[in-house]
C-alpha atoms as a PDB file:
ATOM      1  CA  UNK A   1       1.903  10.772 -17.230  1.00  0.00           C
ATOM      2  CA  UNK A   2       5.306   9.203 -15.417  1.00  0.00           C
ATOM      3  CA  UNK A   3       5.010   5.784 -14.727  1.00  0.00           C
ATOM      4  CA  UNK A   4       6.763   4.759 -10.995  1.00  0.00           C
ATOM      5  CA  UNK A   5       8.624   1.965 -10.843  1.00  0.00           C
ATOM      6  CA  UNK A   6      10.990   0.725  -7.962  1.00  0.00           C
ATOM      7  CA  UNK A   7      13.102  -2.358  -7.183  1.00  0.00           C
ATOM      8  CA  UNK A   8      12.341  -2.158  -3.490  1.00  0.00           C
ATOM      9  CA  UNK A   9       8.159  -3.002  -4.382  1.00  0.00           C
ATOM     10  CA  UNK A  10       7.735  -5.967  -5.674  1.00  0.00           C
ATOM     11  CA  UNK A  11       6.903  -5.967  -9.362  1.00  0.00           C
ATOM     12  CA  UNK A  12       3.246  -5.909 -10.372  1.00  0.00           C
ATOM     13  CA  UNK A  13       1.415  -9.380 -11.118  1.00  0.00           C
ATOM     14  CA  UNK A  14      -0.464  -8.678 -13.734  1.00  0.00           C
ATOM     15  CA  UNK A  15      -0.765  -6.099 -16.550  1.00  0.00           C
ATOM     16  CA  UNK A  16      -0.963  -2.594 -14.523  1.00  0.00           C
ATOM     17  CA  UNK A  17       2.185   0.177 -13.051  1.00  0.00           C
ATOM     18  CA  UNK A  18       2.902   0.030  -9.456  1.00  0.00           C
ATOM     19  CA  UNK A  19       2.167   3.506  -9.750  1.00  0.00           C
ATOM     20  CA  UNK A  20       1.604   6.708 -12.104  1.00  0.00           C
ATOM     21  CA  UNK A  21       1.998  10.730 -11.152  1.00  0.00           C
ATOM     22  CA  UNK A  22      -0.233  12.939 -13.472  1.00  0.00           C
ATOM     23  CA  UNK A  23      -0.690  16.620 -12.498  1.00  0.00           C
ATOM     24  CA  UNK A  24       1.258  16.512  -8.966  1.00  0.00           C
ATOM     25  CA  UNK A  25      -0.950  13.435  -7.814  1.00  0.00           C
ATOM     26  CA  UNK A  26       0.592  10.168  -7.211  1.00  0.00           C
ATOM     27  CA  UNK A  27      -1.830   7.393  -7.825  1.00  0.00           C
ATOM     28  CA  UNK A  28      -0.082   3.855  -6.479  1.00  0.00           C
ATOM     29  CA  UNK A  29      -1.663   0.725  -7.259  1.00  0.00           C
ATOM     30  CA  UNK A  30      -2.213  -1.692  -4.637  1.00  0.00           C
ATOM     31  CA  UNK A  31       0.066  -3.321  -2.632  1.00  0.00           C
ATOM     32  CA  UNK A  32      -0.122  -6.623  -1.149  1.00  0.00           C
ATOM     33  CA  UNK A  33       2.136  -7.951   1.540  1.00  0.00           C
ATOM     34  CA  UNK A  34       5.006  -9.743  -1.006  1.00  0.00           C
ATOM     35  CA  UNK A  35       8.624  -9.174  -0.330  1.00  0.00           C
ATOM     36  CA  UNK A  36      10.168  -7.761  -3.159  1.00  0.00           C
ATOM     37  CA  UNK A  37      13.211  -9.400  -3.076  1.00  0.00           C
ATOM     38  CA  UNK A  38      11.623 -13.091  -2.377  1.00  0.00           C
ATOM     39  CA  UNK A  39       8.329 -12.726  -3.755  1.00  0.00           C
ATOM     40  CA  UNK A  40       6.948 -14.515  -0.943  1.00  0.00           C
ATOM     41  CA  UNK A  41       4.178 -13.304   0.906  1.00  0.00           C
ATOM     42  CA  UNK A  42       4.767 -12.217   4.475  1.00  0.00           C
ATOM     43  CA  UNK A  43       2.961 -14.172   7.325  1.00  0.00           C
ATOM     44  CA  UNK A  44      -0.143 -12.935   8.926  1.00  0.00           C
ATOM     45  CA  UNK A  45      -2.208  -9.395   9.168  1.00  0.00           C
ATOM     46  CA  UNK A  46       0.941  -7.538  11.206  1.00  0.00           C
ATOM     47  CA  UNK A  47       4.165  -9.075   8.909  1.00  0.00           C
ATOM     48  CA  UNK A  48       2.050  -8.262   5.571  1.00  0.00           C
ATOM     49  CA  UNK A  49       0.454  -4.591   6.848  1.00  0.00           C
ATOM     50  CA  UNK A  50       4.287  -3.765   7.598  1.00  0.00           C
ATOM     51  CA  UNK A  51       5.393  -4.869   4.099  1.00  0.00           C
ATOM     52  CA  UNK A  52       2.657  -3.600   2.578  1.00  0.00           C
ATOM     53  CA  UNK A  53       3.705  -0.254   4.284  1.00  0.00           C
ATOM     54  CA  UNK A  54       7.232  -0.990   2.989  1.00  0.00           C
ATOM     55  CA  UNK A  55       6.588  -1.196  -0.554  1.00  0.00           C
ATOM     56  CA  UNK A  56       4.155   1.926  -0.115  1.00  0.00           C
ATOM     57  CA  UNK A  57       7.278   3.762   1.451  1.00  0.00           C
ATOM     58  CA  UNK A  58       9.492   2.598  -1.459  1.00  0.00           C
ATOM     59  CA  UNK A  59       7.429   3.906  -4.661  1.00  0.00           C
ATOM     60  CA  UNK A  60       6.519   7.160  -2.262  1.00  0.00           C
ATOM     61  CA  UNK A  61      10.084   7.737  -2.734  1.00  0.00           C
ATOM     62  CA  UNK A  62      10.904   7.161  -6.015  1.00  0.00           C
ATOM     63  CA  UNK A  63       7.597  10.050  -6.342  1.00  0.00           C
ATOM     64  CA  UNK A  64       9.942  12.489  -4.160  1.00  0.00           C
ATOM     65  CA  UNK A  65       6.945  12.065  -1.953  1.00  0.00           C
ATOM     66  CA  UNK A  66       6.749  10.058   1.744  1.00  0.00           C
ATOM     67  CA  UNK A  67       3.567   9.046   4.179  1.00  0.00           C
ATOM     68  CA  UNK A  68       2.817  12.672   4.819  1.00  0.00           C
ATOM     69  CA  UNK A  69       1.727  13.314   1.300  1.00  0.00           C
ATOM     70  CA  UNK A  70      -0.817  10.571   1.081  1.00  0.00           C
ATOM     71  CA  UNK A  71      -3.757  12.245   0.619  1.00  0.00           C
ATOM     72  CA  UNK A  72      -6.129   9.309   0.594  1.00  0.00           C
ATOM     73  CA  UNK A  73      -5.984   5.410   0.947  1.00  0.00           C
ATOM     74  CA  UNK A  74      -8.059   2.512   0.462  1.00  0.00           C
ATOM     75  CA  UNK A  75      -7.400  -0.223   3.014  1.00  0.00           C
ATOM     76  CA  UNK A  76      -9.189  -3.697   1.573  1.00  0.00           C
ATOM     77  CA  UNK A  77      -8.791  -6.519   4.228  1.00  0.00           C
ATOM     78  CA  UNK A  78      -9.892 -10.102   3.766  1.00  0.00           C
ATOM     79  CA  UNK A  79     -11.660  -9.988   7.327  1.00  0.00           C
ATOM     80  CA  UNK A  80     -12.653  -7.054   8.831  1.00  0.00           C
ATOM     81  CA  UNK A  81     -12.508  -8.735  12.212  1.00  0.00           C
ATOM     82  CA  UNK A  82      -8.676  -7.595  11.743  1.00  0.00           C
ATOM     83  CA  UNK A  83      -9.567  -3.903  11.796  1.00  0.00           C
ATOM     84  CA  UNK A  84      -8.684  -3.371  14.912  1.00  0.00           C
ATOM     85  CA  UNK A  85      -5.331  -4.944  15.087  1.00  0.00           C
ATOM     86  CA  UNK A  86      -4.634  -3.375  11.630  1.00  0.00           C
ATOM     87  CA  UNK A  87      -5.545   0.232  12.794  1.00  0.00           C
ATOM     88  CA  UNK A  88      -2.780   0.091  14.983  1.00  0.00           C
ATOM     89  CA  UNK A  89      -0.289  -0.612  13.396  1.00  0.00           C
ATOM     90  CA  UNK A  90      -1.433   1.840  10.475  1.00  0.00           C
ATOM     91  CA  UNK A  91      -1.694   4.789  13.079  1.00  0.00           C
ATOM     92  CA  UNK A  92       2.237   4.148  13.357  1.00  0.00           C
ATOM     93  CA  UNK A  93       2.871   5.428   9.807  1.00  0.00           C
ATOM     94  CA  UNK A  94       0.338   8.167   9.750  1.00  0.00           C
ATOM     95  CA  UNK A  95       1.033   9.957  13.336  1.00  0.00           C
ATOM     96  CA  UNK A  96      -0.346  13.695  12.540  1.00  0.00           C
ATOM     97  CA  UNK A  97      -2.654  13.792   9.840  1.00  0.00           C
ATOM     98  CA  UNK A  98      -3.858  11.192   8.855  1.00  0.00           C
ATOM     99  CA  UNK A  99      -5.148  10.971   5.128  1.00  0.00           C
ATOM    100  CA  UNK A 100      -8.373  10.001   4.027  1.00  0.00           C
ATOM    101  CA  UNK A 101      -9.604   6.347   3.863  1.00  0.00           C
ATOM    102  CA  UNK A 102     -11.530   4.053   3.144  1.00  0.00           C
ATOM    103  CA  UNK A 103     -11.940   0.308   4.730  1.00  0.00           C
ATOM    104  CA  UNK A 104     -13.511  -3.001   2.809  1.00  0.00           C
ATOM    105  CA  UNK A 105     -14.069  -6.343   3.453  1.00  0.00           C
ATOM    106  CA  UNK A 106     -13.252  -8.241   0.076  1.00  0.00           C
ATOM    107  CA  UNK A 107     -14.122 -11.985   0.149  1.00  0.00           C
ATOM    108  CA  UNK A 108     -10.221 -12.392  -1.715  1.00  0.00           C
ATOM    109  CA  UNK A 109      -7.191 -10.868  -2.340  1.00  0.00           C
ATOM    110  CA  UNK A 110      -4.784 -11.481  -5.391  1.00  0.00           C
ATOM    111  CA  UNK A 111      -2.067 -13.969  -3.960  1.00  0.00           C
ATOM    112  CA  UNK A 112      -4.303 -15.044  -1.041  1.00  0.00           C
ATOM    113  CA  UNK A 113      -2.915 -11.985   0.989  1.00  0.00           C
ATOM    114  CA  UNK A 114      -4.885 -10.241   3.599  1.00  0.00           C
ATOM    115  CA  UNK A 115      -4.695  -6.936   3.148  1.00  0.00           C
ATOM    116  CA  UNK A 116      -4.400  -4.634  -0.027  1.00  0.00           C
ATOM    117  CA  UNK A 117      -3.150  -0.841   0.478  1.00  0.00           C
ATOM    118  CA  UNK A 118      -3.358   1.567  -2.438  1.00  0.00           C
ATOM    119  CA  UNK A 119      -2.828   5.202  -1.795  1.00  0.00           C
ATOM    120  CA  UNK A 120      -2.935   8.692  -3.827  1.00  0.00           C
ATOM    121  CA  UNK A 121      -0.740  11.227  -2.655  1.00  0.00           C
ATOM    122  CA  UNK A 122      -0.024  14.658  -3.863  1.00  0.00           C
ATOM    123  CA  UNK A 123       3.324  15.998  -4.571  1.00  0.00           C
END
């Protein structure tokens, strides 16, 4: 097992890796909407589903891997009345194929963010 780590996600807020590869599959933890060179949250759904994207981008990289090797994601958003806004701007970072996913309502999010994004990708 590698364990992913990059300066350009912020760094995790409690005991876990922003991310692992084992066996050509990338497994990132989730990412919430914090700037990694603040540590402030972004403001509102669109500013924190584009960081969140961000910081996805970042440890894709470090991976050797980018968007078109996610393979699956689970989107968890503090009110699912935002599903439509978020789909759109989600659909801007997966254009072809899209991966699999999976969308939650979660009564609260670490940080009081509103969205959480992990992904597994494959190399």
């Amino acid at each position: 097992m590698r364990v992913l780590f990059s300066k350009e996600a912020p760094e995790p807020i409690g005991p876990y890796s922003q991310g692992v590869e084992v066996g050509g599959l990338i497994f990132l933890s989730g990412q919430i909407g914090l700037r990694p060179d603040t540590g402030e949250m972004a403001n509102g759904l669109v500013e924190q589903t584009r960081q969140v994207m961000k910081n996805i981008a970042a440890l894709l990289r470090v991976a050797g891997c980018n968007y078109s090797s996610v393979v699956k994601s689970i989107i968890y958003l503090k009110n699912l009345d935002d599903f439509a806004e978020f789909n759109k701007i989600y659909s801007e970072y997966f254009k072809e194929t899209p991966p699999a996913r999976t969308t939650l309502e979660v009564s609260a999010l670490p940080r009081n963010a509103l969205i959480e994004i992990d992904v597994i990708a494959r190399k």
